[in-house]
N, C-alpha and C. Protein backbone atom coordinates (compact mmCIF):
# COMPACT_ATOMS: atom_id res chain seq x y z
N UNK A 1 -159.57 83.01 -51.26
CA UNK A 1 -158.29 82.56 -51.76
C UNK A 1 -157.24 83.61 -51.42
N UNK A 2 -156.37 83.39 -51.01
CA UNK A 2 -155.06 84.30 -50.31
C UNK A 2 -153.96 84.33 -51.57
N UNK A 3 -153.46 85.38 -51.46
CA UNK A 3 -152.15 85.17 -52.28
C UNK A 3 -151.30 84.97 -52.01
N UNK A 4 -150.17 84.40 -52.31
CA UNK A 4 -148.95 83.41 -52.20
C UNK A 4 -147.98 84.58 -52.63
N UNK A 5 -146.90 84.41 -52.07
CA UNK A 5 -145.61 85.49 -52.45
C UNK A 5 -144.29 84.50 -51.79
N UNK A 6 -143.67 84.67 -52.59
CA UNK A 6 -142.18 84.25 -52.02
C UNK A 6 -141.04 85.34 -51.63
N UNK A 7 -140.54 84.98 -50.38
CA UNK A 7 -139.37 86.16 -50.01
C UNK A 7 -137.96 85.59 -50.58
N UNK A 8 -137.52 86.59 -51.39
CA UNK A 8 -135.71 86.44 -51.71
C UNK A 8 -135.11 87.33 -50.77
N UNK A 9 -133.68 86.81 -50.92
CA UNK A 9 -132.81 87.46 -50.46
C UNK A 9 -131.47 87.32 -51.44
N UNK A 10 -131.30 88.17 -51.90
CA UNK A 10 -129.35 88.12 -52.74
C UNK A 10 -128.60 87.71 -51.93
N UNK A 11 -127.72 86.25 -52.12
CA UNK A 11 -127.12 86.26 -51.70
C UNK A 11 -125.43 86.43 -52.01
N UNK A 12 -125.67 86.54 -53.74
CA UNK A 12 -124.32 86.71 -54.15
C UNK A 12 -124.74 87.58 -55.18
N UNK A 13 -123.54 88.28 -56.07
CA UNK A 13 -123.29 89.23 -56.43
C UNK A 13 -123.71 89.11 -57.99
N UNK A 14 -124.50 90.42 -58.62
CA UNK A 14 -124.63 89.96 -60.58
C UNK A 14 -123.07 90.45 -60.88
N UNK A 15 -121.95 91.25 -60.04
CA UNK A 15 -120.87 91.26 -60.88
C UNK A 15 -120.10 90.02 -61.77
N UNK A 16 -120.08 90.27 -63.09
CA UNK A 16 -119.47 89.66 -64.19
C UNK A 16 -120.85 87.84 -64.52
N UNK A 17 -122.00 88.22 -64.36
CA UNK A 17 -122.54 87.51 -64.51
C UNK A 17 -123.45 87.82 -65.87
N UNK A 18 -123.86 87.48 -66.76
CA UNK A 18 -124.62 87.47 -68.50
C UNK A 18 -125.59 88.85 -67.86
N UNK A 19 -126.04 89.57 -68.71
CA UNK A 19 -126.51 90.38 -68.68
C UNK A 19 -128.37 90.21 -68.31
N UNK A 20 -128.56 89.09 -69.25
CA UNK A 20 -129.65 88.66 -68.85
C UNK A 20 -130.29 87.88 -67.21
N UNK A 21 -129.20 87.71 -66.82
CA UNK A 21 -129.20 87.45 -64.92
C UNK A 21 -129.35 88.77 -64.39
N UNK A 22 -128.64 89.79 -64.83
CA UNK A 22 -128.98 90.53 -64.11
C UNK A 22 -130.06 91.24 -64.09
N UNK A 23 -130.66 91.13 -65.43
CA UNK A 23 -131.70 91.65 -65.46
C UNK A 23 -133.10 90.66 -65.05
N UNK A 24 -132.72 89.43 -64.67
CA UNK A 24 -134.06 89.00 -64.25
C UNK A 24 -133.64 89.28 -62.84
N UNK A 25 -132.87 89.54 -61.73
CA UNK A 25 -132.70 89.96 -60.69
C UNK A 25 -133.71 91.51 -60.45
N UNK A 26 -133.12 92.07 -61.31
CA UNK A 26 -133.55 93.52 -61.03
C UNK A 26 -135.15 93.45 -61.22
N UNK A 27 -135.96 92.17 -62.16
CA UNK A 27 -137.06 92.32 -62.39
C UNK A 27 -137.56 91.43 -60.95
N UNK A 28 -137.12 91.13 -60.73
CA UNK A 28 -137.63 90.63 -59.39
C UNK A 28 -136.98 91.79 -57.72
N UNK A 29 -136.93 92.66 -58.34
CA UNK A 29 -136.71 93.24 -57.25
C UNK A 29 -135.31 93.54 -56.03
N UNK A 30 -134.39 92.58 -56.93
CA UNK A 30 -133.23 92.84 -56.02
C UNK A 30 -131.83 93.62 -57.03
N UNK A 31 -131.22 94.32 -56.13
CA UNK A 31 -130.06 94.93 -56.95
C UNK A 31 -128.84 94.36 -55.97
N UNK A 32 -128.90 94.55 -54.54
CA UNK A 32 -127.69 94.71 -54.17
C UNK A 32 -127.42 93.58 -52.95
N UNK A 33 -126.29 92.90 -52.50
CA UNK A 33 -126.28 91.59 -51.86
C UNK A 33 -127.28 92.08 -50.36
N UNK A 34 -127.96 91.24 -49.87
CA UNK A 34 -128.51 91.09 -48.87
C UNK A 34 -130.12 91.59 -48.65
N UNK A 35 -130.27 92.50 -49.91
CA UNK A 35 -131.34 93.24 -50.07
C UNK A 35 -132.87 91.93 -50.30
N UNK A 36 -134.01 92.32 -49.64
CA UNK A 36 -134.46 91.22 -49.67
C UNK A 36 -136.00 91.67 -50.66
N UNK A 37 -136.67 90.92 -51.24
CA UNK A 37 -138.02 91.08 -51.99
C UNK A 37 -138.83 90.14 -52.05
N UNK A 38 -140.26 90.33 -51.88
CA UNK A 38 -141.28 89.69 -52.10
C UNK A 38 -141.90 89.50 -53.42
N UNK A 39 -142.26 88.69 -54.19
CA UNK A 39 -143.19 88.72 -55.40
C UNK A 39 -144.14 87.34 -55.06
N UNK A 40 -144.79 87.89 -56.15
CA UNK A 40 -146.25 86.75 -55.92
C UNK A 40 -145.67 85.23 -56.52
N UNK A 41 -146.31 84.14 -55.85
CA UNK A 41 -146.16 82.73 -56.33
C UNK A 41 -146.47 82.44 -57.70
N UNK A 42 -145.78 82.86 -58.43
CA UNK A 42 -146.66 82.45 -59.96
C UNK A 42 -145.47 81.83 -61.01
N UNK A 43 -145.93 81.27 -61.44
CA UNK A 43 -145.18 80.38 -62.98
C UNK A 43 -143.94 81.08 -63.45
N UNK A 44 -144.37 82.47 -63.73
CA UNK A 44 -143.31 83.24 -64.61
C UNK A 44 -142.48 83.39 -63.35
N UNK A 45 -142.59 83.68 -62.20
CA UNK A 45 -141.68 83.93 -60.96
C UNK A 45 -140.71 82.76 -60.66
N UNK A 46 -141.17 81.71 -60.79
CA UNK A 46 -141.09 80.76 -60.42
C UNK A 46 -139.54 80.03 -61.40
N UNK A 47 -139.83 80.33 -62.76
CA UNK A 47 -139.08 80.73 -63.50
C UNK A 47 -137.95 81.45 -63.89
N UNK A 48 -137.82 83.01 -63.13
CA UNK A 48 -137.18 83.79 -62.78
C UNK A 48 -136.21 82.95 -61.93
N UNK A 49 -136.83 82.61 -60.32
CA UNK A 49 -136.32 82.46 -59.65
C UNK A 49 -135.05 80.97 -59.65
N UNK A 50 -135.58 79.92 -60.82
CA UNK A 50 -134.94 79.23 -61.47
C UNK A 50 -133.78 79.57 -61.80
N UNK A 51 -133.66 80.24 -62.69
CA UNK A 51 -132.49 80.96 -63.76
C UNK A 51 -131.51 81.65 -62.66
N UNK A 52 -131.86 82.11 -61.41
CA UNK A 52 -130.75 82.94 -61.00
C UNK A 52 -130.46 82.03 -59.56
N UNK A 53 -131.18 81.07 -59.09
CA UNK A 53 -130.94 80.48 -58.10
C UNK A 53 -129.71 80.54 -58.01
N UNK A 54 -128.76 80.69 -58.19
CA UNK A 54 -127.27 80.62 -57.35
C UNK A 54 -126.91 81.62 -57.19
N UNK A 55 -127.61 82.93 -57.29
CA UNK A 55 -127.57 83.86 -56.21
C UNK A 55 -128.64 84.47 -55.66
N UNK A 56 -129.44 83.74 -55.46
CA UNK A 56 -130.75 84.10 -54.46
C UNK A 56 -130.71 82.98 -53.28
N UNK A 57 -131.56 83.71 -52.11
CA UNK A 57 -132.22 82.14 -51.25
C UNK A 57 -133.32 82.68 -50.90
N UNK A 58 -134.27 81.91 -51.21
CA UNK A 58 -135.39 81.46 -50.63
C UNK A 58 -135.90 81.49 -49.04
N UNK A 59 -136.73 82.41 -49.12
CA UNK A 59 -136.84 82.48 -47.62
C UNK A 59 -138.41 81.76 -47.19
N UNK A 60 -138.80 80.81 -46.45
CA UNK A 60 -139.81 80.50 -46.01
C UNK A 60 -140.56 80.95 -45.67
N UNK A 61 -141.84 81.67 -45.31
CA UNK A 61 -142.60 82.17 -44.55
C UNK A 61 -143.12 83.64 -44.73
């Protein structure tokens, strides 16, 4: 069984965004626009990646 990871990339900014966005950003690994991170495919990620979708993208592959 292989593990699954998804790549982000920031694409917009946590300035003046709830405090709690920014901090699920930073728990996933990104601080600053363009900066990119991997985490594993899992529920709670999945989740994360929910909540801040309008400034992340999803990278395929």
């Amino acid at each position: 069984m292989t593990d699954s990871h998804i790549k982000l990339v920031q694409v917009r900014s946590a300035i003046g965004r709830p405090g709690d966005q920014t901090a699920t950003l930073r728990g996933l690994g990104l601080d600053k626009i363009g900066r990119e991170s991997r985490v594993k495919d899992t529920p709670a990620n999945r989740g994360m990646i929910k909540k801040i979708a309008h400034l992340v993208r999803v990278v395929e592959g």
